[in-house]
Protein backbone atom coordinates (compact mmCIF):
# COMPACT_ATOMS: atom_id res chain seq x y z
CA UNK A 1 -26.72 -4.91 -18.38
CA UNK A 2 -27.27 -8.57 -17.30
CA UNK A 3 -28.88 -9.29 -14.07
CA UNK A 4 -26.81 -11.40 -11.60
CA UNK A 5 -28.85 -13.37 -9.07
CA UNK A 6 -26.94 -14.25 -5.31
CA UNK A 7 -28.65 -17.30 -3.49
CA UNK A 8 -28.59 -17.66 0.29
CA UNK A 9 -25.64 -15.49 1.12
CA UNK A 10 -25.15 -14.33 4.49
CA UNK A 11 -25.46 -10.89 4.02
CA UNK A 12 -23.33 -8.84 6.83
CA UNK A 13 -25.19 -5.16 6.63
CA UNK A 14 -26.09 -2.16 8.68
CA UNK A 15 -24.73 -4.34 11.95
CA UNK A 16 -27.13 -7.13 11.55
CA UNK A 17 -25.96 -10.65 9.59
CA UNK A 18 -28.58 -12.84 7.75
CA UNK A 19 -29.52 -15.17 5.18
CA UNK A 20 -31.34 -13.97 1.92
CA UNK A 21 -31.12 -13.81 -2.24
CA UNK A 22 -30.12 -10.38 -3.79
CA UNK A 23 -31.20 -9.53 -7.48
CA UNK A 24 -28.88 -7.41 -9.37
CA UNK A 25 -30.25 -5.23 -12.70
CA UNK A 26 -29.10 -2.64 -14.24
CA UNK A 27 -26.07 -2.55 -12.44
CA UNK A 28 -28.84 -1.75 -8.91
CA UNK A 29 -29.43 -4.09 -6.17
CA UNK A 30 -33.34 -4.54 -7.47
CA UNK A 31 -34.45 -6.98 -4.61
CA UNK A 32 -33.34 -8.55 -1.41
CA UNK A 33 -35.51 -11.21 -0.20
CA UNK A 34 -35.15 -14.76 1.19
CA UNK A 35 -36.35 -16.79 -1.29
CA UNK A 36 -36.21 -14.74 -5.42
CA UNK A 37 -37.14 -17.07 -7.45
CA UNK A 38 -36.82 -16.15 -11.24
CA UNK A 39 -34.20 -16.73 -14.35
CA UNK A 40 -31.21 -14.45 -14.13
CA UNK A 41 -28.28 -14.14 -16.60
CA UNK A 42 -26.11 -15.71 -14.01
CA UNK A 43 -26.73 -17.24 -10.75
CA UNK A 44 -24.15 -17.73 -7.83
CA UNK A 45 -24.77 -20.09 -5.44
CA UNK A 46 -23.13 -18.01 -1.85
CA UNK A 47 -24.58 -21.15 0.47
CA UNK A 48 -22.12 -20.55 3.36
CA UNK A 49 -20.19 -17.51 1.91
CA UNK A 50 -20.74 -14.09 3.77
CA UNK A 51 -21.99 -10.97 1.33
CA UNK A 52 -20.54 -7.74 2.25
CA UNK A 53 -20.75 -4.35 0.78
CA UNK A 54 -17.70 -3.30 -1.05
CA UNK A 55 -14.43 -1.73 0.16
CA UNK A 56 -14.43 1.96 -0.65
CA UNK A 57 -11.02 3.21 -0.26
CA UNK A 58 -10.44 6.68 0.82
CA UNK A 59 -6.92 6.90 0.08
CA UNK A 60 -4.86 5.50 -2.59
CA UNK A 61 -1.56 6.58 -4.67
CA UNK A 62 -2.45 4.75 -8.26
CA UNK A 63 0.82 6.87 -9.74
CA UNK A 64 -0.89 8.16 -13.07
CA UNK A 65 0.08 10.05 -14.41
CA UNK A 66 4.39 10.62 -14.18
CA UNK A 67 4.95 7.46 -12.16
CA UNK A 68 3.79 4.60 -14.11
CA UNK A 69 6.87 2.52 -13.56
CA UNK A 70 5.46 1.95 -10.12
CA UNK A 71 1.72 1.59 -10.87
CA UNK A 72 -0.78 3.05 -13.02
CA UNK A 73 -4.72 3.33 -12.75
CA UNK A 74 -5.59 -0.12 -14.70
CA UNK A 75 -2.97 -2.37 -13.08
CA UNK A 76 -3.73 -1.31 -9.02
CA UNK A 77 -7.65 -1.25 -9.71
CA UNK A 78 -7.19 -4.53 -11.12
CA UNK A 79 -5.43 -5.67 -7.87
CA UNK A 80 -8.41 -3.65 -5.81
CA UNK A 81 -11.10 -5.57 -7.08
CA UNK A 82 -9.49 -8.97 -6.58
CA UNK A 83 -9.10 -7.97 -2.81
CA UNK A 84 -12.86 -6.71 -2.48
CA UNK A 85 -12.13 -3.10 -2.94
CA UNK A 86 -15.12 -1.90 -5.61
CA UNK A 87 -14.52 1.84 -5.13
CA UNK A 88 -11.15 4.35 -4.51
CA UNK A 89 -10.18 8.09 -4.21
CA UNK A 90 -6.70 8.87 -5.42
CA UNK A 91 -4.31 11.15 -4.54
CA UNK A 92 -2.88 14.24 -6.51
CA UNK A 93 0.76 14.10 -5.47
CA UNK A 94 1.32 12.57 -9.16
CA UNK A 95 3.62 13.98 -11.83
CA UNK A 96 2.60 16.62 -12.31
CA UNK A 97 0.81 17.87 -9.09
CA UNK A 98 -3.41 17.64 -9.65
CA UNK A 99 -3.59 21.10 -9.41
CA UNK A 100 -5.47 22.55 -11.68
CA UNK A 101 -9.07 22.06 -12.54
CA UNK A 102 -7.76 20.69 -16.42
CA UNK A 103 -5.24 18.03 -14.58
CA UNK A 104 -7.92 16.73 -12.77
CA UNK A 105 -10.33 16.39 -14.85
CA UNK A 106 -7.49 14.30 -17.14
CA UNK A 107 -7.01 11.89 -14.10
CA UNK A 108 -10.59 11.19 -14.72
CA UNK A 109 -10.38 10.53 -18.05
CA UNK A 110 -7.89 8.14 -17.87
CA UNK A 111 -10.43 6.21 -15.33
CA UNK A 112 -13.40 6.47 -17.12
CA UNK A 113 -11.41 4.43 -20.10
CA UNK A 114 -9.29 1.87 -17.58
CA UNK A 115 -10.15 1.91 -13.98
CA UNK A 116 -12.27 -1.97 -13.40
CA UNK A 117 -13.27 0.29 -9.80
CA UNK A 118 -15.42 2.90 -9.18
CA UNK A 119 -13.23 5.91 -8.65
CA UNK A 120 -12.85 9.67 -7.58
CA UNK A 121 -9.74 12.17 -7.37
CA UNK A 122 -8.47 14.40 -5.06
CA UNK A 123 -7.91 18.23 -5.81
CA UNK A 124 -4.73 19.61 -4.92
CA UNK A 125 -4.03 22.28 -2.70
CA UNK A 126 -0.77 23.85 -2.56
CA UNK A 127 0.61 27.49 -0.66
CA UNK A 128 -0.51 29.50 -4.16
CA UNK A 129 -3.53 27.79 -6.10
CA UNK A 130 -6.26 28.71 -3.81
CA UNK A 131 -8.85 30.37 -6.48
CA UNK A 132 -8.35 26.80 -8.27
CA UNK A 133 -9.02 24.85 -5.57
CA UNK A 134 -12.82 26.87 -5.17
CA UNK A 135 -13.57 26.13 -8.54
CA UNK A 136 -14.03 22.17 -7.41
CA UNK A 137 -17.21 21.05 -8.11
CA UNK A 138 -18.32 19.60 -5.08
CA UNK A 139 -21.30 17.00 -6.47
CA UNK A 140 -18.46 15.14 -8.86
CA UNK A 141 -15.01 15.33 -6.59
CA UNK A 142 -14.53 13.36 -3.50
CA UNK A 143 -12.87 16.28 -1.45
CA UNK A 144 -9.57 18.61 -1.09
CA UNK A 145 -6.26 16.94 -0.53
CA UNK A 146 -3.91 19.25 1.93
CA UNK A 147 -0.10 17.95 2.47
CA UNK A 148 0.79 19.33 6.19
CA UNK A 149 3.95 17.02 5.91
CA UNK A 150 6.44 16.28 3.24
CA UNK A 151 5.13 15.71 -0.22
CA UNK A 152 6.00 15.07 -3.93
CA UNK A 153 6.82 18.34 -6.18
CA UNK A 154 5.37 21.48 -4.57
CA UNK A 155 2.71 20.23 -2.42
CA UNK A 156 3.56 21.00 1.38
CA UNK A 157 0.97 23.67 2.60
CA UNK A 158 3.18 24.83 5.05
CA UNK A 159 2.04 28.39 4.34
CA UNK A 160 -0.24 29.53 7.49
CA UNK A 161 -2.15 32.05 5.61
CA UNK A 162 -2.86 29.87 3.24
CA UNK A 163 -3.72 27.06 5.54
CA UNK A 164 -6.00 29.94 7.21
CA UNK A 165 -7.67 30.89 4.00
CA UNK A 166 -8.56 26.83 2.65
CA UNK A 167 -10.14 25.76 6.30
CA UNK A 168 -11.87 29.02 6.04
CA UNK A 169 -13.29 28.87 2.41
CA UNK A 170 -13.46 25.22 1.22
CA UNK A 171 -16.80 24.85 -0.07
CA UNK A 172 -15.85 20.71 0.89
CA UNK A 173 -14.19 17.91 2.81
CA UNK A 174 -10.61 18.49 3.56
CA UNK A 175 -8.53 15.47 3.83
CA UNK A 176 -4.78 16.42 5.76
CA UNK A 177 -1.74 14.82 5.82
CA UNK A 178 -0.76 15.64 8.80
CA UNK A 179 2.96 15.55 10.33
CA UNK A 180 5.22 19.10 11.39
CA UNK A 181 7.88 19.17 8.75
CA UNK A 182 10.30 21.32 11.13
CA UNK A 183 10.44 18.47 13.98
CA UNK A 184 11.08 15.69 11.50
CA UNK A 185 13.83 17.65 10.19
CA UNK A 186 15.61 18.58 13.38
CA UNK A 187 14.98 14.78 14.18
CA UNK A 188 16.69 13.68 11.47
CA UNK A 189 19.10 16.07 11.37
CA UNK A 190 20.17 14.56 14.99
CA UNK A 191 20.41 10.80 13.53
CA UNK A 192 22.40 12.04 10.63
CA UNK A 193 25.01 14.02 13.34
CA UNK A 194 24.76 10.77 15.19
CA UNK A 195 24.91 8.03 12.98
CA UNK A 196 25.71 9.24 9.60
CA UNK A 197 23.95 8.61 6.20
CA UNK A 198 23.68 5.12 6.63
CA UNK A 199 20.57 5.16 9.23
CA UNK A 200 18.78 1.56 10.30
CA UNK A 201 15.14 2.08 9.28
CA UNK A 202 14.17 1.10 12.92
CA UNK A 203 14.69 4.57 13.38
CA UNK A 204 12.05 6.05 11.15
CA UNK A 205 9.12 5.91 13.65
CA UNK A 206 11.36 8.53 15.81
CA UNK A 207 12.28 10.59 13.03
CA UNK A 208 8.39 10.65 12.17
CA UNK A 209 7.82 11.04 15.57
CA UNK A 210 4.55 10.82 17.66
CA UNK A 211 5.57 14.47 18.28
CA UNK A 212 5.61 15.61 15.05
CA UNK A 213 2.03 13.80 14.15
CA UNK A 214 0.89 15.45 17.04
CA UNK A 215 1.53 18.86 16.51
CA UNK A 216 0.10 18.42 12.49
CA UNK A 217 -3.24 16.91 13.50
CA UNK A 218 -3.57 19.10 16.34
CA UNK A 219 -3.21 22.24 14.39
CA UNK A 220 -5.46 20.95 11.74
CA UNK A 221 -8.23 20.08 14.57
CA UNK A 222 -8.25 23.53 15.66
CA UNK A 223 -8.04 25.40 12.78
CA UNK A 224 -11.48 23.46 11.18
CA UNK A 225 -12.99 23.86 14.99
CA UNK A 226 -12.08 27.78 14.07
CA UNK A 227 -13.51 28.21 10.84
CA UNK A 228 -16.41 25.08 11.25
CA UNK A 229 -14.35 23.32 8.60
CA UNK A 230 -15.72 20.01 7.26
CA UNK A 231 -12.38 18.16 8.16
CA UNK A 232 -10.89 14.30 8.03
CA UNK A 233 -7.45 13.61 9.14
CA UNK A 234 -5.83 10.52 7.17
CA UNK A 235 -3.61 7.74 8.49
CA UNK A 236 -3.42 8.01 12.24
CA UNK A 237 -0.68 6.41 13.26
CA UNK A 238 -0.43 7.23 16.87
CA UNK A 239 -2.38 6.45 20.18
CA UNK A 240 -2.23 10.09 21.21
CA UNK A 241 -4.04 11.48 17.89
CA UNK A 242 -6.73 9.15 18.41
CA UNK A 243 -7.91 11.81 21.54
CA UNK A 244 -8.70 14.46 19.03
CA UNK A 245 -11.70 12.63 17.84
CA UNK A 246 -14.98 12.38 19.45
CA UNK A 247 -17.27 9.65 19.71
CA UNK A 248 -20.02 11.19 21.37
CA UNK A 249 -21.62 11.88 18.24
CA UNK A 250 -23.50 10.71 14.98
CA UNK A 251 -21.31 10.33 12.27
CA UNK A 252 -23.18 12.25 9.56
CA UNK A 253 -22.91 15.22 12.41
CA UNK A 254 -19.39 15.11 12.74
CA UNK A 255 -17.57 18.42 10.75
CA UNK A 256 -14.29 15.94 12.28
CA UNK A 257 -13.67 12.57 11.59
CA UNK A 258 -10.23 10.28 10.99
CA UNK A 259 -8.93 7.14 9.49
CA UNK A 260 -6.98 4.59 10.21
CA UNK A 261 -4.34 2.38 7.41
CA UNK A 262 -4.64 -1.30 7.49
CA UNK A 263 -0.33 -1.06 7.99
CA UNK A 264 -0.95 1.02 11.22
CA UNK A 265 -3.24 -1.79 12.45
CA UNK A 266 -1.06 -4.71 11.54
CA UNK A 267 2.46 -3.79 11.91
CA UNK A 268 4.30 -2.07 14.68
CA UNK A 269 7.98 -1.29 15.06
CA UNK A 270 9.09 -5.01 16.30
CA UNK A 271 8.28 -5.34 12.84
CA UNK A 272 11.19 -3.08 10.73
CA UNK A 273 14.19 -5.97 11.83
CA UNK A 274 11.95 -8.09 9.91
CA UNK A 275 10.37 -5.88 6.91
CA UNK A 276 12.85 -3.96 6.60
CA UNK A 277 11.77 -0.87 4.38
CA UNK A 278 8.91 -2.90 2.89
CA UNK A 279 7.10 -1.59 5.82
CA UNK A 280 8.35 2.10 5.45
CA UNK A 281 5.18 4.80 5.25
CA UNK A 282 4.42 8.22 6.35
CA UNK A 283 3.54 8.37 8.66
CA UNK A 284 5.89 5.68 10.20
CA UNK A 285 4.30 2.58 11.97
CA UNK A 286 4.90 3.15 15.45
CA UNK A 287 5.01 1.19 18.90
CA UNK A 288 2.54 -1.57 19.07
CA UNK A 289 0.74 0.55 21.88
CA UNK A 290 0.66 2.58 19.21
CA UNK A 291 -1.25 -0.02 16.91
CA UNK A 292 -3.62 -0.98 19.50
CA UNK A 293 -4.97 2.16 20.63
CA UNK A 294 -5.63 2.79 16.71
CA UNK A 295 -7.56 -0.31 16.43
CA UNK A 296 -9.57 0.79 20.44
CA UNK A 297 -10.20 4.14 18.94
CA UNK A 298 -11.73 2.36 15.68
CA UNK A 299 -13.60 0.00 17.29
CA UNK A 300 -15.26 2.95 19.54
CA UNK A 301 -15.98 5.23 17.07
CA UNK A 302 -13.07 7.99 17.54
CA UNK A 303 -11.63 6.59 14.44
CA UNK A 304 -14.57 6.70 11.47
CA UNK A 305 -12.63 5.02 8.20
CA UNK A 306 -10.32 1.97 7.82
CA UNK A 307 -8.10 3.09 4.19
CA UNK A 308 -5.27 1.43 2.75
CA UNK A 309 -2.88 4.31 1.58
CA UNK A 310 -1.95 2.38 -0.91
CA UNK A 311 1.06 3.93 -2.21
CA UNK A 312 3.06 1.58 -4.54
CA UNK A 313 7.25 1.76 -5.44
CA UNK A 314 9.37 -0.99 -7.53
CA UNK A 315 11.55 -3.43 -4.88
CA UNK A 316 14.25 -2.03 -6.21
CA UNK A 317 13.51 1.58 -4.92
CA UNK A 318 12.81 0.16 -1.43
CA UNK A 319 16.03 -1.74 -1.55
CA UNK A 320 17.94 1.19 -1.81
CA UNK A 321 19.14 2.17 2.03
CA UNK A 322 17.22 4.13 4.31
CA UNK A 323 17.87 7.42 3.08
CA UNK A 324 17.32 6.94 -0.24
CA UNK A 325 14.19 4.10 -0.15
CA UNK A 326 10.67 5.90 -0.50
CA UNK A 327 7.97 5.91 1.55
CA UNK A 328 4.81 3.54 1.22
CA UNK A 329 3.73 0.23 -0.21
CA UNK A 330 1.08 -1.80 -2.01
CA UNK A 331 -1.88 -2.90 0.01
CA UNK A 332 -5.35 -2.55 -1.96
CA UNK A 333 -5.53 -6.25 -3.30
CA UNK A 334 -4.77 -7.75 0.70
CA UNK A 335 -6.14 -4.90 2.92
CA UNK A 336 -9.77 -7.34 2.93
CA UNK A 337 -8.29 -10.77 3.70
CA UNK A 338 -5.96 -8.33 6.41
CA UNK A 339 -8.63 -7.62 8.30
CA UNK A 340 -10.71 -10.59 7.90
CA UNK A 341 -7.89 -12.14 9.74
CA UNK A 342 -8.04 -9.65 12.53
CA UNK A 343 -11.91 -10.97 12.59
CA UNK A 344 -10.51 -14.58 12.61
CA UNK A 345 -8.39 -13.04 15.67
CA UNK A 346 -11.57 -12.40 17.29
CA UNK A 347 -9.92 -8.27 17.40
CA UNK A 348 -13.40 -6.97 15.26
CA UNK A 349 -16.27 -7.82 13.62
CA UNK A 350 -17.62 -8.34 10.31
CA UNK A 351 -20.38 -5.73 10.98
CA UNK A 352 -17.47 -3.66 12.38
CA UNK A 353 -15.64 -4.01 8.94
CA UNK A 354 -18.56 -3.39 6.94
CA UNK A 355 -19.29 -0.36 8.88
CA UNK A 356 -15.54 1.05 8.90
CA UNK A 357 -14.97 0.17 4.72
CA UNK A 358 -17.81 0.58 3.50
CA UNK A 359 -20.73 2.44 5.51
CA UNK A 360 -18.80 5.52 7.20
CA UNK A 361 -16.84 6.11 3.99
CA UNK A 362 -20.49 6.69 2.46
CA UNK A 363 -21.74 8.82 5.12
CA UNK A 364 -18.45 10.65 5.41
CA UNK A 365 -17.98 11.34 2.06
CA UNK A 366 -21.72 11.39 0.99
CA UNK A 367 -21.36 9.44 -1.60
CA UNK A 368 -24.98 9.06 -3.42
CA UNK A 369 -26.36 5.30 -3.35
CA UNK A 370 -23.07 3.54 -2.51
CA UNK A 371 -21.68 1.98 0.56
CA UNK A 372 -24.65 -0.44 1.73
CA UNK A 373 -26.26 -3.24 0.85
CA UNK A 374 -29.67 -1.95 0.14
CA UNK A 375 -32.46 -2.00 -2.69
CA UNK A 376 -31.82 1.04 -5.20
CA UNK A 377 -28.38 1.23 -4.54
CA UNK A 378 -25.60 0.41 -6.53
CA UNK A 379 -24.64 -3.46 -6.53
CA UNK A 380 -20.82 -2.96 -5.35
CA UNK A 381 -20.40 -6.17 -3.26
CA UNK A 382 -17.86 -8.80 -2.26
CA UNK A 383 -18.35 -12.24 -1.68
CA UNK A 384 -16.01 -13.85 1.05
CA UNK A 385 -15.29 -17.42 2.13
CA UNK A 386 -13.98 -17.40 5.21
CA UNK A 387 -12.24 -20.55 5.56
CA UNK A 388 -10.47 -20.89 2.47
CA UNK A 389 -7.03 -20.21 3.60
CA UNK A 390 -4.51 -19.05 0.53
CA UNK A 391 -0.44 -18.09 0.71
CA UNK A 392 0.35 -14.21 -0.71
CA UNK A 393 2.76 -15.24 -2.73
CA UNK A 394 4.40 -13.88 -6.28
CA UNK A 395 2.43 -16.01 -8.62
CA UNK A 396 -0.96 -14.53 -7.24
CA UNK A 397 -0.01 -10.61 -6.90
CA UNK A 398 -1.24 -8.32 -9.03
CA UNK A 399 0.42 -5.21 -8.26
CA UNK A 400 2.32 -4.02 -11.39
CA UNK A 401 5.59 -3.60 -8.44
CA UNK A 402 4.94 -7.00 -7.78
CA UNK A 403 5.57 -7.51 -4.09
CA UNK A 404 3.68 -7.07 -1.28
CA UNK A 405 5.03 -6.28 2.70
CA UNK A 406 2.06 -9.37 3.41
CA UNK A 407 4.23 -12.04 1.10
CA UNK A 408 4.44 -15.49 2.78
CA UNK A 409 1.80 -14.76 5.08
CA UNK A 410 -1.14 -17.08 4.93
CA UNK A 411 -4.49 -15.79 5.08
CA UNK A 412 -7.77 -17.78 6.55
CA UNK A 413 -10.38 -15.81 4.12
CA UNK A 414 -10.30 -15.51 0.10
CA UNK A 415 -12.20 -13.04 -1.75
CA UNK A 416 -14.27 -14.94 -4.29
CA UNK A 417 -16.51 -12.63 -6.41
CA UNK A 418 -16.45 -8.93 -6.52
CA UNK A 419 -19.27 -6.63 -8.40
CA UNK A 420 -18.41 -2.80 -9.12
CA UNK A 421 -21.45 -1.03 -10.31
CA UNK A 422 -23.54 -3.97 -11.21
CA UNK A 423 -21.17 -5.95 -12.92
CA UNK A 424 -18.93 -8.73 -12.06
CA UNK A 425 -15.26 -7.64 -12.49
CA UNK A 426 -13.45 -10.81 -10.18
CA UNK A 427 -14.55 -14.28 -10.33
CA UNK A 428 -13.00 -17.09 -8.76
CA UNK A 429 -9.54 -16.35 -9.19
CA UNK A 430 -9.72 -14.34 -12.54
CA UNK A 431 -10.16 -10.78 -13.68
CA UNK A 432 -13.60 -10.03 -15.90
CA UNK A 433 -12.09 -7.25 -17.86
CA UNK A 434 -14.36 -5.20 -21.04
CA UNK A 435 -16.40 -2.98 -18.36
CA UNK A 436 -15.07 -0.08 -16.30
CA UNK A 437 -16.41 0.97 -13.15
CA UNK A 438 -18.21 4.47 -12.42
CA UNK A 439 -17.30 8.08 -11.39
CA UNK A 440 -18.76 8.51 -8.05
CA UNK A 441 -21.20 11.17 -7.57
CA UNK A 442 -21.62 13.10 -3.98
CA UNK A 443 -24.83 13.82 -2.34
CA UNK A 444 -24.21 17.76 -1.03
């Protein structure tokens, strides 16, 4: 590997900001110092330009395999590392379901030959593959992947012996979806008596009520707090969740911890007369009290993660109407320059993000030697300018569905380089293709 060599960057780490060089070799940070003065392959001058540690996304929808007219593994990591993302974990509600130990392990050979990121899968858990979901191997797979809520093919775990029997047993992290599928149902069973098929979208946050959120996480809270379950509850989308969570602890002692979606800290239900089904997820973006009690409980440590949920469909499936338009949307290649405009907004910090992206994904995942910007570890870094203000717009998207719920908006801060494992896969504007990134390994 070539060594990359990053002059007087202001390096935003560990909650403290300041100046230095940083020597990448062999795909390690080798040496952080304020003056490194030797020959490197390639030099960047990052005078002025902020030096943060890369984005590792905890929840993503890539669509391989089955779905690969919406996305596939190559195209959306592509997007991920232009938007400062240098690490993912994907989601097995592909076609088919991940599982089985042998569909897993194909999901990661279809990385290892295309994915520009670093990446990691989810196993599947559904009501009847238990005894496959022990056999993960919990050193080389980020964690277990439990639907309480609606799902694709046959993975609701609505089951509650089975729900019973995976807190109790998992030898690993369980990551929950969390909504009660009976109180969405009888809620939109009421629209439908009410208003027909043809339902306005500005109703989908009541359908996907607070309610039914509520009761999901809540369950899912008491059953790991019964059986000491190492548990982390995905996309919170209301206020009320966010009182589950404690703060009163450190991180790395937590057995509970949460995350919050850049679309549930950006968008609130003013928003769906606007955005229409472009802003459609599950769970639904809610009030905007809703939205900024998420970003409180973030910023005080009830909420651990910032994700994207990055969960891509063509425009022409969320043009259909209500009914028929899917749930979720592209956001890995913006979800950086999203919050960097929050910072702008003066609403968090750039330690804050750091911390939130990169740090506590580490720690909650364990995740050996990534996460930080520190010497030994792997060199998976972004480099930001912060006043370089740039239109989303369809000539500069790189989502294979080719929109984005952000298009038109102009952002203050541009991602300029991005290095995944060493190497530098974005560059000013363009895409280094020819080297992928790595399989994360977990420290447990």
């Amino acid at each position: 590997m070539s060594t990359i060599l990053i002059k007087s960057a202001t390096i935003v780490n560990e909650n403290k900001q300041f100046v230095s060089d940083l020597l990448v070799k062999d795909g390690l940070i080798e040496r952080i110092d304020k003056h490194i003065d030797i020959h490197a392959d390639r030099t960047i001058n990052a005078e002025g330009l902020y030096l943060l540690p890369g984005f590792i996304d905890d929840q993503v929808h890539f669509r391989e395999p089955g779905l690969t007219h919406k996305a596939n593994i190559y195209t959306e990591s592509r997007a991920a590392v232009a938007g400062g993302i240098t690490s993912f974990m994907e989601m097995p509600n592909t076609v088919p379901n991940t599982l089985t130990q042998e569909l897993l392990e194909q999901k990661y050979e279809i990385a290892s030959r295309n994915s520009l990121a670093n990446y990691s899968f989810f196993m599947g858990a559904s009501n009847d593959n238990l005894e496959e979901v022990l056999k993960t191997d919990i050193q080389n797979v980020c964690g277990i992947k439990v639907f309480m809520g609606s799902s694709t093919g046959n993975m609701l775990v609505d089951n509650p012996n089975t729900l019973e029997h995976l807190f109790k047993e998992s030898p690993m992290l369980i990551a929950t979806h969390c909504e009660d599928e009976p109180t969405i149902r009888r809620n939109l069973e009421y629209y439908k008596n009410l208003l027909g098929e043809d339902i306005p979208v500005k109703y989908h946050p009541i359908i996907r009520s607070e309610e039914a959120c509520y009761l999901s996480s809540s369950l899912a809270v008491a059953l790991a707090k019964k059986h000491n379950t190492r548990l982390h509850i995905l996309h919170i989308s209301t206020e009320k969740e966010t009182h589950l969570f404690s703060n009163d602890i450190s991180l790395k002692h937590k057995r509970i911890t949460a995350e919050a979606c850049i679309h549930h800290l950006w968008f609130s239900e003013e928003d769906y007369d606007r955005k229409g089904n472009l802003i459609k997820w599950n769970p639904a973006v809610k009030k905007a009290s809703d939205r900024d009690g998420i970003l409180k409980a973030v910023l005080d440590g009830h909420i651990d993660v910032i994700a994207t949920d990055h969960a891509p469909h063509t425009i022409e499936e969320k043009a259909k109407p209500y009914m028929q338009a899917p749930s979720g949307g592209p956001l890995v290649q913006h979800a950086l320059p999203a919050l960097l405009e929050l910072y702008h907004h003066g609403k968090i910090s750039l330690e804050q993000i750091a911390e939130k992206t990169a740090h506590n994904v580490a720690t909650c995942f364990q995740i050996e030697k990534r996460g930080y910007i520190r010497e030994g570890y792997w060199a998976d870094l972004v480099l930001v300018d912060l006043n370089k203000p740039w239109n989303v717009n369809k000539t500069n998207i790189l989502y294979k569905s080719g929109w984005s719920p952000f298009e038109g908006d102009t952002f203050q801060s541009k991602v300029l380089h991005t290095l995944v494992s060493g190497n530098l896969a974005y560059s000013n504007g363009q895409l280094v293709e020819g080297q992928t990134g790595n399989r994360m390994k977990f420290d447990r």
